[in-house]
C-alpha atoms as a PDB file:
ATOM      1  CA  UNK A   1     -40.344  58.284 -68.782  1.00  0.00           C
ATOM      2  CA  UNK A   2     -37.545  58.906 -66.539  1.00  0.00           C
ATOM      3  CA  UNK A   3     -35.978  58.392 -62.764  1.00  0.00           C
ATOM      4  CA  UNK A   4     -34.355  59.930 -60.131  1.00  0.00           C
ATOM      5  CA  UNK A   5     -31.837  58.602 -57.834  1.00  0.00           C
ATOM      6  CA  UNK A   6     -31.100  60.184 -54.684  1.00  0.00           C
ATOM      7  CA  UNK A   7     -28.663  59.073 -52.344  1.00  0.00           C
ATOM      8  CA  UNK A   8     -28.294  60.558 -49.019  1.00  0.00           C
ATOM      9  CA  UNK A   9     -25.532  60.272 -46.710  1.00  0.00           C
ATOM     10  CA  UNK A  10     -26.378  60.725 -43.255  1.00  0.00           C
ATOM     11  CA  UNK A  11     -24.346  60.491 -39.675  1.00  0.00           C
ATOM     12  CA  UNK A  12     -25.171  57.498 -38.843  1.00  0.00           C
ATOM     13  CA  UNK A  13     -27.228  54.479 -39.879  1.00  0.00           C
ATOM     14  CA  UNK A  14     -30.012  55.179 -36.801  1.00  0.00           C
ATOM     15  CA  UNK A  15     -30.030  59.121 -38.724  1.00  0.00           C
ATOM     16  CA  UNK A  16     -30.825  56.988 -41.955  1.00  0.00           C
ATOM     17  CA  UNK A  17     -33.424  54.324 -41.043  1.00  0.00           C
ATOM     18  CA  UNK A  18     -35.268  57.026 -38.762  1.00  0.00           C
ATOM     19  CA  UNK A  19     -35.817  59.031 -42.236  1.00  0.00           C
ATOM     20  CA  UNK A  20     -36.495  55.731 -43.871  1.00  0.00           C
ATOM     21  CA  UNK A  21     -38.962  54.069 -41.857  1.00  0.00           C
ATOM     22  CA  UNK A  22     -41.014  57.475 -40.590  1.00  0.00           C
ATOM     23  CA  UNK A  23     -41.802  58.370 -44.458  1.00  0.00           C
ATOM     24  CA  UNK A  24     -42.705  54.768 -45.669  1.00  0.00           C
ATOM     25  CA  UNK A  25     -45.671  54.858 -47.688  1.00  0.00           C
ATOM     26  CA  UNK A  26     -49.020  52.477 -47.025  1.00  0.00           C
ATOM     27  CA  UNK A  27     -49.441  49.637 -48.755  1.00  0.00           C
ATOM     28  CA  UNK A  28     -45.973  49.132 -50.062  1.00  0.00           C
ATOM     29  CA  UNK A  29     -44.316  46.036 -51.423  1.00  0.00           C
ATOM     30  CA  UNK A  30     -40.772  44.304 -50.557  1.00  0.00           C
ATOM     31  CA  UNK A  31     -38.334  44.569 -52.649  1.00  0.00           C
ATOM     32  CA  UNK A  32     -36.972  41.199 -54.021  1.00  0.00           C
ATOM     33  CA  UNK A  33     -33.603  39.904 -52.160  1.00  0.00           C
ATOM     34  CA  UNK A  34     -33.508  42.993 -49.079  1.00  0.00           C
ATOM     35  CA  UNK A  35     -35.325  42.164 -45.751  1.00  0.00           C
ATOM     36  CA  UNK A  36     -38.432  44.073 -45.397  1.00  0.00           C
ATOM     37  CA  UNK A  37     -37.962  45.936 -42.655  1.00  0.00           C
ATOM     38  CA  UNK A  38     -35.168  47.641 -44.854  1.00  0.00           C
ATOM     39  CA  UNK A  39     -36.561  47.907 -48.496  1.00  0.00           C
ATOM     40  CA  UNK A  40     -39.789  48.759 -49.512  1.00  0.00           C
ATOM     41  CA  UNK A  41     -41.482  49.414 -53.046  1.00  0.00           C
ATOM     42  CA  UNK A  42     -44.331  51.445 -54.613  1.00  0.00           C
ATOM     43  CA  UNK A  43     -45.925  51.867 -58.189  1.00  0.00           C
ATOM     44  CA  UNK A  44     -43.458  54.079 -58.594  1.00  0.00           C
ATOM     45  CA  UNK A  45     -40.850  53.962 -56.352  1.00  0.00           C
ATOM     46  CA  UNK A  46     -37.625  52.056 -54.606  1.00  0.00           C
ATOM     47  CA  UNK A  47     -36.565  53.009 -51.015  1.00  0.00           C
ATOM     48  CA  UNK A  48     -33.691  51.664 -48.742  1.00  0.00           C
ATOM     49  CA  UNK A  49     -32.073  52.079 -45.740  1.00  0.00           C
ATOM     50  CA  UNK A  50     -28.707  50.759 -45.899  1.00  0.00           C
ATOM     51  CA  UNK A  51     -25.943  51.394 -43.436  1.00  0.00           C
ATOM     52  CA  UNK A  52     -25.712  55.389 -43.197  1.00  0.00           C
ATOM     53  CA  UNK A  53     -26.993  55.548 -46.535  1.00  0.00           C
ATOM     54  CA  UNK A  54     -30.949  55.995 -47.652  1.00  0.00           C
ATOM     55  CA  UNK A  55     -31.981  55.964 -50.947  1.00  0.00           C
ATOM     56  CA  UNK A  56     -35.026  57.330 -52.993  1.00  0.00           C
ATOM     57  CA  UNK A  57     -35.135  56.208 -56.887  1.00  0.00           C
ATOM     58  CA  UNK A  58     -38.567  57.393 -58.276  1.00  0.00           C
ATOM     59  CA  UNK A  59     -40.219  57.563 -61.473  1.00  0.00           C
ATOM     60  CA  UNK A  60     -41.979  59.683 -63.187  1.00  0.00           C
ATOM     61  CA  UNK A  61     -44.908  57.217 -63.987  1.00  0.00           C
ATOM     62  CA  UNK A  62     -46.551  54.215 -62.648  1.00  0.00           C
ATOM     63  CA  UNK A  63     -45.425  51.279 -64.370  1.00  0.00           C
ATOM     64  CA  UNK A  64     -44.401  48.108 -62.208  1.00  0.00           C
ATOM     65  CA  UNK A  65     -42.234  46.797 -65.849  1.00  0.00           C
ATOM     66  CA  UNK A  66     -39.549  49.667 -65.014  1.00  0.00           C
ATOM     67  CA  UNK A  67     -39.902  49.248 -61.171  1.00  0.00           C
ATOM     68  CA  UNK A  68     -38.883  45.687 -61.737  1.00  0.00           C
ATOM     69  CA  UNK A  69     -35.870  46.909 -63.963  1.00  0.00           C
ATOM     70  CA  UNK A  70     -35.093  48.976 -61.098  1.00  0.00           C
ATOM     71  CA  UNK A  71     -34.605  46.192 -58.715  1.00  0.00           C
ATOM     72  CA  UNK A  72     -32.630  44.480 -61.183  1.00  0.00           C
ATOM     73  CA  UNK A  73     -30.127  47.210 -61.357  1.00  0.00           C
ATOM     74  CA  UNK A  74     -30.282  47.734 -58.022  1.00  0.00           C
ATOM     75  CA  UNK A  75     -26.592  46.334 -57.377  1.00  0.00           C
ATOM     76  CA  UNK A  76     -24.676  48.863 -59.699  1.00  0.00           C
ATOM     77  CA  UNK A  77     -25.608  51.266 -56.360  1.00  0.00           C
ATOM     78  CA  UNK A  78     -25.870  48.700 -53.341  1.00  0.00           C
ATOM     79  CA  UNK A  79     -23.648  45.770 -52.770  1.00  0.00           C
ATOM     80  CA  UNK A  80     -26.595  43.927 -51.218  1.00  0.00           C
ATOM     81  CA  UNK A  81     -24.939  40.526 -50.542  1.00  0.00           C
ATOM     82  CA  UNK A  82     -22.275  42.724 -48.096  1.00  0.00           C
ATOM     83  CA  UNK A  83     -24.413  45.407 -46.930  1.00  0.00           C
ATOM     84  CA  UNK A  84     -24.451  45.878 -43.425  1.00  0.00           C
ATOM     85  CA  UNK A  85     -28.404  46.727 -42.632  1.00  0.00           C
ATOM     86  CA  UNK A  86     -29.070  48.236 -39.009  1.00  0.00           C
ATOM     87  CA  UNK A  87     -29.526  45.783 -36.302  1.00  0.00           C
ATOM     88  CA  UNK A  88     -33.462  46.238 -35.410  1.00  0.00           C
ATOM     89  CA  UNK A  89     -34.227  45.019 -31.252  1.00  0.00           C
ATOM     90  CA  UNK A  90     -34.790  41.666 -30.600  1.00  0.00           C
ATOM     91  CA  UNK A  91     -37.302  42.922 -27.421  1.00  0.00           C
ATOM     92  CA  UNK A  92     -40.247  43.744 -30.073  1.00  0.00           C
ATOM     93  CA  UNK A  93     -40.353  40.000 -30.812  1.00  0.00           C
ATOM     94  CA  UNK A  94     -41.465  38.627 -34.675  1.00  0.00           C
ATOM     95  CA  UNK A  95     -44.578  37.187 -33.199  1.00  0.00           C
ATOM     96  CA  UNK A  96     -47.976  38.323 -35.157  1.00  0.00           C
ATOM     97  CA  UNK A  97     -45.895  41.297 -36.642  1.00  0.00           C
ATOM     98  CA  UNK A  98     -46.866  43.303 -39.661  1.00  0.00           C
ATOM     99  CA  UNK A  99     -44.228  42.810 -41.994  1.00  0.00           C
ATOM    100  CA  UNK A 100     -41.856  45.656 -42.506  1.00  0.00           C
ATOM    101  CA  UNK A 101     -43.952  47.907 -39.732  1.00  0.00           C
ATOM    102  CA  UNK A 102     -40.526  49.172 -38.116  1.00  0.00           C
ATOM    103  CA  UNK A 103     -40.329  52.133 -37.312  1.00  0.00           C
ATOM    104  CA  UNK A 104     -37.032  54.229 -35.303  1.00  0.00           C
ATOM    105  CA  UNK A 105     -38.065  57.817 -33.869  1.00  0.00           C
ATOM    106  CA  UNK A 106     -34.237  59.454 -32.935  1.00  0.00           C
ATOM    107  CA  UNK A 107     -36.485  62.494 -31.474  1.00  0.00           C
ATOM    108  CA  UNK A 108     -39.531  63.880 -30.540  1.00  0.00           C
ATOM    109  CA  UNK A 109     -41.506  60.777 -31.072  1.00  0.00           C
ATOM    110  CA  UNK A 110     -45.292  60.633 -31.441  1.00  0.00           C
ATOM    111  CA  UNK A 111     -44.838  64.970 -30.634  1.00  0.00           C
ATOM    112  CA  UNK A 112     -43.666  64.414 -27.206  1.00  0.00           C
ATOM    113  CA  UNK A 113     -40.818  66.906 -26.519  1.00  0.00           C
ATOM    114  CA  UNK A 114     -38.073  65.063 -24.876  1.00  0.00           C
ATOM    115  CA  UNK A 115     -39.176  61.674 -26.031  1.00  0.00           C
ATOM    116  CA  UNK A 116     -36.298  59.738 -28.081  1.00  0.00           C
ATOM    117  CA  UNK A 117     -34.448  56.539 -29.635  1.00  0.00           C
ATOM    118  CA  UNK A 118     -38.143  55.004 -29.724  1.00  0.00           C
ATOM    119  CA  UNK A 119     -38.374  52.031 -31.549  1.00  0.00           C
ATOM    120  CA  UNK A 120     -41.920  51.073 -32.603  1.00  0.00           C
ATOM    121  CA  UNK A 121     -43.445  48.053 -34.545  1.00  0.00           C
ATOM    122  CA  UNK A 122     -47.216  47.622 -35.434  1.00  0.00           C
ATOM    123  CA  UNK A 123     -48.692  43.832 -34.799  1.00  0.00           C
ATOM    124  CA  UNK A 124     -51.810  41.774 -35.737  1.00  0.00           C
ATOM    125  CA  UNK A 125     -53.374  40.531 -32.597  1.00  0.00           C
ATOM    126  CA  UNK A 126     -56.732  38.802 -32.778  1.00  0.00           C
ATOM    127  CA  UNK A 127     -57.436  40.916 -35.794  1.00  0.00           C
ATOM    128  CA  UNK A 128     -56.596  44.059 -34.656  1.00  0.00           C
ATOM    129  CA  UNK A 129     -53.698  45.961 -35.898  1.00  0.00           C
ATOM    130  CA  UNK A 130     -51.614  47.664 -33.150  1.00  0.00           C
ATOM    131  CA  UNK A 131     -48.889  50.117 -32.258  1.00  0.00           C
ATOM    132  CA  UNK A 132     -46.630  49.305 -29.759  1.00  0.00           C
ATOM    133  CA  UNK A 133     -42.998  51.023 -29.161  1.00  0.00           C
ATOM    134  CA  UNK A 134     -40.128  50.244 -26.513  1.00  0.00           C
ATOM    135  CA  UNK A 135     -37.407  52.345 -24.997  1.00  0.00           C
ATOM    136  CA  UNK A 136     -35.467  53.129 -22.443  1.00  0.00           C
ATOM    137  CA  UNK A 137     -36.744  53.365 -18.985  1.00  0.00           C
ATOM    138  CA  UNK A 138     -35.284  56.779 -18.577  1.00  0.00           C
ATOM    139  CA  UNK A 139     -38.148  58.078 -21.037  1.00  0.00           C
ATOM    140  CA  UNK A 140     -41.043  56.370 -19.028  1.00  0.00           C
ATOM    141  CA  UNK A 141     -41.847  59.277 -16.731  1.00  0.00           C
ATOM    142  CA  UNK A 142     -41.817  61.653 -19.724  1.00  0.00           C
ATOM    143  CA  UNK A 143     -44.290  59.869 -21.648  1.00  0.00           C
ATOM    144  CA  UNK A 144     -46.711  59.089 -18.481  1.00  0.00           C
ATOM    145  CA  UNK A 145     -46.590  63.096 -18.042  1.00  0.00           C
ATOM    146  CA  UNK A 146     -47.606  63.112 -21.881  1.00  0.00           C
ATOM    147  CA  UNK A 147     -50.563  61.262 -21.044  1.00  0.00           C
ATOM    148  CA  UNK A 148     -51.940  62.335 -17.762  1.00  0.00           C
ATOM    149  CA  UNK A 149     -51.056  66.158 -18.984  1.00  0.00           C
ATOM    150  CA  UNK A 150     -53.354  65.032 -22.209  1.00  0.00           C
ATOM    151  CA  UNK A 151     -56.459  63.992 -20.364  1.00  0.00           C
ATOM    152  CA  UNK A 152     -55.294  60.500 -20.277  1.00  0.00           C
ATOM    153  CA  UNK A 153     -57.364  58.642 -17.114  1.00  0.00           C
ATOM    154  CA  UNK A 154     -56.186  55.408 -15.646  1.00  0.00           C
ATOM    155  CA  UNK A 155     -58.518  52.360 -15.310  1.00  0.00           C
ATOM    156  CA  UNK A 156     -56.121  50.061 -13.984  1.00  0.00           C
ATOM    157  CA  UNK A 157     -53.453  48.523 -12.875  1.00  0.00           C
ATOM    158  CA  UNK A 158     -52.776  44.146 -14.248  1.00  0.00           C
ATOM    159  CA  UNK A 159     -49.950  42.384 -14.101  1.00  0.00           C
ATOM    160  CA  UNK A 160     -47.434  45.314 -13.753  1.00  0.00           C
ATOM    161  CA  UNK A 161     -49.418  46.931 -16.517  1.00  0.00           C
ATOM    162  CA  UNK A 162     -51.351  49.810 -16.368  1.00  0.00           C
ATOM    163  CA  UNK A 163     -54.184  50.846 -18.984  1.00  0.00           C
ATOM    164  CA  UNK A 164     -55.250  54.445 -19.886  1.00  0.00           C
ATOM    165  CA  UNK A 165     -58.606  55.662 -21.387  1.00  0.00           C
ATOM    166  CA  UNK A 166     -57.021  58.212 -23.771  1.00  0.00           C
ATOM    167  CA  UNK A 167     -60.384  60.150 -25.555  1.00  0.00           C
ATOM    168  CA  UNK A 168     -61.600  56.503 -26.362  1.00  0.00           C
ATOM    169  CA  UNK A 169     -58.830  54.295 -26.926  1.00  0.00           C
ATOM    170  CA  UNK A 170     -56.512  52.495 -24.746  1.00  0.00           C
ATOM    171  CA  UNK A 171     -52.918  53.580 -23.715  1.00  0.00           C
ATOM    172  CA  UNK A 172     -50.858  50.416 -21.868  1.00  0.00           C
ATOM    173  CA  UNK A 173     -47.047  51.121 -20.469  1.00  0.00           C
ATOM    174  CA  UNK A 174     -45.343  49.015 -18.503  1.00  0.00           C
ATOM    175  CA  UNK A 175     -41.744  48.945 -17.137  1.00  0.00           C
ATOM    176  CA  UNK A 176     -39.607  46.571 -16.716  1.00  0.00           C
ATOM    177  CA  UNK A 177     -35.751  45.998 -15.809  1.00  0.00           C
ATOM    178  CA  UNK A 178     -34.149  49.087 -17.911  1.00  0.00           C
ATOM    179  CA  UNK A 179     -37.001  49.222 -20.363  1.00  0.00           C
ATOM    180  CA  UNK A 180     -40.211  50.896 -20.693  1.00  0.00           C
ATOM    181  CA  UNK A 181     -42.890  49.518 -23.043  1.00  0.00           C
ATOM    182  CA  UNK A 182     -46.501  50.854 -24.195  1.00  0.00           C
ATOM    183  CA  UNK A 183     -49.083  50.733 -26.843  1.00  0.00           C
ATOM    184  CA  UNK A 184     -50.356  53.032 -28.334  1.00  0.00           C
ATOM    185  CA  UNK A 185     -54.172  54.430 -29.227  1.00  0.00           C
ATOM    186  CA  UNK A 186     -55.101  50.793 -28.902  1.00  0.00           C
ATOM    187  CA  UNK A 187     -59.031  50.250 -30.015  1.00  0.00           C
ATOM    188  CA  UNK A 188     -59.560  46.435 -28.414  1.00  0.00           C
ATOM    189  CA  UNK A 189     -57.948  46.592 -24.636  1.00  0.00           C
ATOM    190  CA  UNK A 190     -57.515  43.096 -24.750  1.00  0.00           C
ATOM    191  CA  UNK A 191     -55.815  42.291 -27.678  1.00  0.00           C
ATOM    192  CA  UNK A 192     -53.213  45.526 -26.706  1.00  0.00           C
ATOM    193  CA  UNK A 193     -52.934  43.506 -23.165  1.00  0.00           C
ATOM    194  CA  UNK A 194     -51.964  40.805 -24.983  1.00  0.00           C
ATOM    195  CA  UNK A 195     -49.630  42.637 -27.157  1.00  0.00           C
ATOM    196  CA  UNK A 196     -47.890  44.217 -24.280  1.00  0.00           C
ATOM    197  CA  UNK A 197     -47.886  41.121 -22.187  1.00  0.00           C
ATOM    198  CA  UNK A 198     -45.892  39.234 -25.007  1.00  0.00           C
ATOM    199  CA  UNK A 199     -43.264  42.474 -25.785  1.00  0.00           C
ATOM    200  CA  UNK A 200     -42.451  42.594 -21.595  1.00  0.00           C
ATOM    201  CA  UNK A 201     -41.921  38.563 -21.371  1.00  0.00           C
ATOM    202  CA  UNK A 202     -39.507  39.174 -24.080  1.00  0.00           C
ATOM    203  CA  UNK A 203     -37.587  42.287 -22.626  1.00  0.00           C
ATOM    204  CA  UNK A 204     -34.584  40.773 -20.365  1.00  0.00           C
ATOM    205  CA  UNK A 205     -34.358  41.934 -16.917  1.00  0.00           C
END
């Protein structure tokens, strides 16, 4: 059996945690003593973003024995305890989150050209699991464009929210203050209402 440790050095820790969180694998595992949202494990597999740094230390079997020997020696390449992880928004609140479901698009986000620093987060509401993403209010127009150019059609219009039927699930987007909030390819309506009407009652004017 044997590992490999890569250890990338990118521009800046947004550069890092973009590549981190947009290639975490499905049902992953934290990694003992490093927040979730930074650290995730595999049967196989470590990865971290950490400052400007993200790491990938695979092996070249399944076998959770070395995995855990993995974590133990994680220190010789991360001082953990003084690690300064990327400050994640406070505006996609903790609230009936999926653990570790953050997600930072620097570019080009969901393929819409133009579309950029998105931060997403995927929540539990009323047992649905949903996508919802908030950014700056300078974006808004581009991504309403996205939808209506897409076949998108508007139902309505509540509470400073408006729904889409997009092909047979819901699109919501709201603004408000400097910030523009949706979620995304929603199956339950209500439960993405609900979503969105928690994420813009957190936003600060």
């Amino acid at each position: 059996s044997w590992i490999e440790i890569y250890r990338f050095e990118m521009t800046s820790p947004k550069s890092a945690y973009t590549v981190y969180s947009s290639q975490k694998r499905a049902g992953s595992d934290a990694v003992a003593g490093i927040g979730a949202d930074y650290a995730y494990q595999t049967s196989s597999g470590i990865f971290i973003a950490a400052e400007n740094l993200y790491f990938e230390i695979t092996a070249s079997v399944e076998d959770q024995a070395l995995i855990e020997d993995l974590t133990l020696a994680l220190p010789e390449l991360i001082d953990i305890d003084n690690v300064k992880f990327m400050n994640l928004p406070a505006f996609l609140p903790d609230q009936s989150a999926v653990d570790g479901s953050f997600k930072l698009y620097i570019d080009s986000a969901f393929g819409v050209s133009g579309l950029g620093d998105v931060y997403a987060r995927n929540y539990s509401i009323d047992g649905a699991e949903i996508m919802a993403f908030v950014i700056d209010g300078k974006y808004a127009q581009v991504y309403k464009d996205f939808l209506v150019n897409n076949g998108a059609e508007k139902l309505e219009t509540k509470d400073g929210i408006e729904i889409y039927d997009f092909y047979g699930v819901y699109e919501l987007i709201a603004r408000k203050g400097d910030k523009f909030a949706a979620v995304r390819e929603a199956q339950d309506k209500d439960a993405a209402f609900k979503l969105l009407k928690m994420i813009i009652e957190k936003i600060s004017d």
